[in-house]
C-alpha atoms as a PDB file:
ATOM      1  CA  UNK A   1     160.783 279.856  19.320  1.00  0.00           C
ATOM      2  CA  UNK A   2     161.891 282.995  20.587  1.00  0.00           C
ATOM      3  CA  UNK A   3     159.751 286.551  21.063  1.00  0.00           C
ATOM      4  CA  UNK A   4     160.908 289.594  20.607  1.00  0.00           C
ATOM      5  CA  UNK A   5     158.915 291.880  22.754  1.00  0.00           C
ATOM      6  CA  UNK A   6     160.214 295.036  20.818  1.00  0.00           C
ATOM      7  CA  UNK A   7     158.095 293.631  17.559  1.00  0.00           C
ATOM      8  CA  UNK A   8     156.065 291.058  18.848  1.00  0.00           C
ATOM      9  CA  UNK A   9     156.981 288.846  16.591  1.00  0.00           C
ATOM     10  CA  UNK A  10     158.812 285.345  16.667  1.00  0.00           C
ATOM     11  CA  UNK A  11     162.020 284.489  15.278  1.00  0.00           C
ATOM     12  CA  UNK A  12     160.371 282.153  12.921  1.00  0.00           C
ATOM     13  CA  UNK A  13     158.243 284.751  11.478  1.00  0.00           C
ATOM     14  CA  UNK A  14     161.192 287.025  11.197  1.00  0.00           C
ATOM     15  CA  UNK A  15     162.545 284.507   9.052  1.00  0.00           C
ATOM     16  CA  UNK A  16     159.798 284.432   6.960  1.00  0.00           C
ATOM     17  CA  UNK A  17     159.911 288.158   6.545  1.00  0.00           C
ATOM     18  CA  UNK A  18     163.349 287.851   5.413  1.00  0.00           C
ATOM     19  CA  UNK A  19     162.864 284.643   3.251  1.00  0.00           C
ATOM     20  CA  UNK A  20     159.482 287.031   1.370  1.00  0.00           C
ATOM     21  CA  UNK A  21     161.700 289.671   0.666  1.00  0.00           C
ATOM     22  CA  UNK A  22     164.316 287.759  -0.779  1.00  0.00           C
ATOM     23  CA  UNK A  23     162.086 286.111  -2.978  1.00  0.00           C
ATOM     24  CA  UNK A  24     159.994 288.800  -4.626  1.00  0.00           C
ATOM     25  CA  UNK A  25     162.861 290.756  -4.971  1.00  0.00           C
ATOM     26  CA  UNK A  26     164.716 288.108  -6.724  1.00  0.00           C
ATOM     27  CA  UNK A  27     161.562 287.833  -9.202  1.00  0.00           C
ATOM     28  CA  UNK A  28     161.879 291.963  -9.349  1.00  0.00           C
ATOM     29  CA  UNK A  29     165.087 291.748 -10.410  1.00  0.00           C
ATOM     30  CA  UNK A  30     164.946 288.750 -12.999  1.00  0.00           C
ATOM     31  CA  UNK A  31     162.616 289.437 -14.456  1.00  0.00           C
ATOM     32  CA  UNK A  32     163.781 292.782 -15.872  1.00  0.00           C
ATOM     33  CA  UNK A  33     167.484 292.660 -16.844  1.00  0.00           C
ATOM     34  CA  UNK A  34     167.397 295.485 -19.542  1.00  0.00           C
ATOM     35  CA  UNK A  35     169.313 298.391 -19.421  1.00  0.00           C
ATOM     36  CA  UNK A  36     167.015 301.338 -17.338  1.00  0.00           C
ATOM     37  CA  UNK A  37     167.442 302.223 -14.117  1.00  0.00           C
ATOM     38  CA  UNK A  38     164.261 300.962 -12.109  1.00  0.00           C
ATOM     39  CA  UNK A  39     162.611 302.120  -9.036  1.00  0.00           C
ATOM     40  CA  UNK A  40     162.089 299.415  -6.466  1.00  0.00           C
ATOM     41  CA  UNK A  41     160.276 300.181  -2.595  1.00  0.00           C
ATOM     42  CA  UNK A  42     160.185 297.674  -0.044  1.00  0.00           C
ATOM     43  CA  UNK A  43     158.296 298.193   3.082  1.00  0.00           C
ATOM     44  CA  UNK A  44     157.385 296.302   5.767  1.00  0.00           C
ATOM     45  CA  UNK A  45     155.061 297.436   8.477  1.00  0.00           C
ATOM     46  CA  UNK A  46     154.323 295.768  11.756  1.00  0.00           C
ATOM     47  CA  UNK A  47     151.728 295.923  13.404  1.00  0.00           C
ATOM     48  CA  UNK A  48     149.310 294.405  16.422  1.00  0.00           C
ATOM     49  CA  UNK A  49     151.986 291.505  15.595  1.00  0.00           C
ATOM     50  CA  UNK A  50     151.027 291.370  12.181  1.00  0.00           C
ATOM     51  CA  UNK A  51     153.585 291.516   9.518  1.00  0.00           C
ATOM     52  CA  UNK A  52     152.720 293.461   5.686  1.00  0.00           C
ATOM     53  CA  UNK A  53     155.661 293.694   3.538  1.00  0.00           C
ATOM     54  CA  UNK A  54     154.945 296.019   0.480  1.00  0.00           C
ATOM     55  CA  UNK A  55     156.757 295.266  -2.656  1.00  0.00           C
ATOM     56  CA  UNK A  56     156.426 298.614  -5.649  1.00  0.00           C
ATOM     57  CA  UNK A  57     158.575 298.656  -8.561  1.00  0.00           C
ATOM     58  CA  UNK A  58     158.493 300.310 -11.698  1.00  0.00           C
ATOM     59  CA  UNK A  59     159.572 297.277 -13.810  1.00  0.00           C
ATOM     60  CA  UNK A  60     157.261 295.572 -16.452  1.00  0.00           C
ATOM     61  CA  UNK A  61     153.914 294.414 -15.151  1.00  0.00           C
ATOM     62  CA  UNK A  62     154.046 290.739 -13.455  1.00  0.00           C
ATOM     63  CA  UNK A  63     151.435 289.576 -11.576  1.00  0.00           C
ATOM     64  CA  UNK A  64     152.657 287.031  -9.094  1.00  0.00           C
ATOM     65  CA  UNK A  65     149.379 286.033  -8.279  1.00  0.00           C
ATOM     66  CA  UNK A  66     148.591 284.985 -11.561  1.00  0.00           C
ATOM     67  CA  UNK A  67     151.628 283.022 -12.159  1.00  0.00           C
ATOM     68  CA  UNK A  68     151.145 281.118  -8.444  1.00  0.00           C
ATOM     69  CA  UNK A  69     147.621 280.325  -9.377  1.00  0.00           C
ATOM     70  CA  UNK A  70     149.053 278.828 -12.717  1.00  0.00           C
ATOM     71  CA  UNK A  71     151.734 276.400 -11.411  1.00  0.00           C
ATOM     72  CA  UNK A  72     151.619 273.092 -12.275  1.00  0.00           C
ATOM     73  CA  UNK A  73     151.741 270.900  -8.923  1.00  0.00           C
ATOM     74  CA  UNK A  74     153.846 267.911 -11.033  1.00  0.00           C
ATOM     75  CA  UNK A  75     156.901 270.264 -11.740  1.00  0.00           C
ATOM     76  CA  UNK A  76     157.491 271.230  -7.771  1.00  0.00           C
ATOM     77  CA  UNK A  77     160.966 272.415  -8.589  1.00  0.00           C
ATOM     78  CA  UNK A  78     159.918 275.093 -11.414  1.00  0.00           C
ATOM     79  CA  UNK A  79     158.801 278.436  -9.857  1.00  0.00           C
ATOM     80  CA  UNK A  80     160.211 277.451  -6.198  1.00  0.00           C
ATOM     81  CA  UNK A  81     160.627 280.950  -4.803  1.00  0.00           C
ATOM     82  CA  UNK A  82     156.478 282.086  -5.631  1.00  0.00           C
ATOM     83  CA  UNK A  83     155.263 278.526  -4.206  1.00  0.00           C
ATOM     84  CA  UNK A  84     157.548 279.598  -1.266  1.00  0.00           C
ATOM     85  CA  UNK A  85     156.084 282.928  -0.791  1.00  0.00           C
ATOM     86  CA  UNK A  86     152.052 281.598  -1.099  1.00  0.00           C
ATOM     87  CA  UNK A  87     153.149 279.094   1.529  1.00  0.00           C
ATOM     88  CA  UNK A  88     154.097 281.677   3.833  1.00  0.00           C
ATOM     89  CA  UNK A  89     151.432 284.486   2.869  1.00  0.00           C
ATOM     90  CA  UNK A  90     147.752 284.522   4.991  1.00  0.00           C
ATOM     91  CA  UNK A  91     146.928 286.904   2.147  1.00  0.00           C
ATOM     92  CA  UNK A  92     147.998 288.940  -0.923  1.00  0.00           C
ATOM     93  CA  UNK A  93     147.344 291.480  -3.395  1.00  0.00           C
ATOM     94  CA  UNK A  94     148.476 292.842  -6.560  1.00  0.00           C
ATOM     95  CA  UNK A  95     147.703 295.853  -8.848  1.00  0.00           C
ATOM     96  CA  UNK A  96     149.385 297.976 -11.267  1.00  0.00           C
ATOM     97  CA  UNK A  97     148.779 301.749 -10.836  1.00  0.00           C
ATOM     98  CA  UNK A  98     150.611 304.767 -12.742  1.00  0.00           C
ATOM     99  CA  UNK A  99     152.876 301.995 -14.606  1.00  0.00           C
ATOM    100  CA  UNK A 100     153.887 300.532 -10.796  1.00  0.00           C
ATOM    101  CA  UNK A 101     153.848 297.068  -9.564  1.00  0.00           C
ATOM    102  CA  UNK A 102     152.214 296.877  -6.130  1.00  0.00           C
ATOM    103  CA  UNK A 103     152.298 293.425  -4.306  1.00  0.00           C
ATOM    104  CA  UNK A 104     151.330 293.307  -0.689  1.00  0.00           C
ATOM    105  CA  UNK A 105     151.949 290.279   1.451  1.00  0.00           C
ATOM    106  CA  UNK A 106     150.178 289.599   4.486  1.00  0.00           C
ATOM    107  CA  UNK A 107     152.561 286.707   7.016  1.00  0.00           C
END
């Protein structure tokens, strides 16, 4: 794997980072296909080669949490992109404050 000493972070995690984002943002956006403009904030900190990526969004409330911990392990190809995302998260969190989503992955 490779190191990049300017984030001190390998290319495999970078991946990752990209792969998350992808992801939750595909949820974001599939999850709410009406007609109002929506707010939507990614950030992603790193730090002491740790990676956070921040999802908020004004959308409806969803809980990915929630839904990973209800997957059903005998239909692996329904829900692909959240069982990818617990794979690759050490941690998460969600809550809904002032009518905004707020999920926070740790890689």
């Amino acid at each position: 794997m490779g190191f990049d000493p300017a984030y001190g972070i390998d290319s495999k995690t970078r991946m990752s980072i990209g792969l998350v984002v992808e992801e939750v943002s595909t949820n974001i956006f599939e999850h709410n296909r009406d007609s109002n403009d929506h707010y939507v904030d990614v950030k992603i900190i790193i730090a002491n080669s740790s990676v956070t990526l921040r999802f908020r969004d004004d959308c409806r409330p969803f809980n990915p949490k929630e839904r990973i911990a209800m997957l059903d392990d005998r239909a692996p190809e329904h829900n692909i992109g959240l069982r990818i995302i617990s794979k690759k998260a050490k941690r998460m969190q969600y809550v809904s404050v002032f009518n905004l989503n707020n999920f926070v992955i740790t890689l």
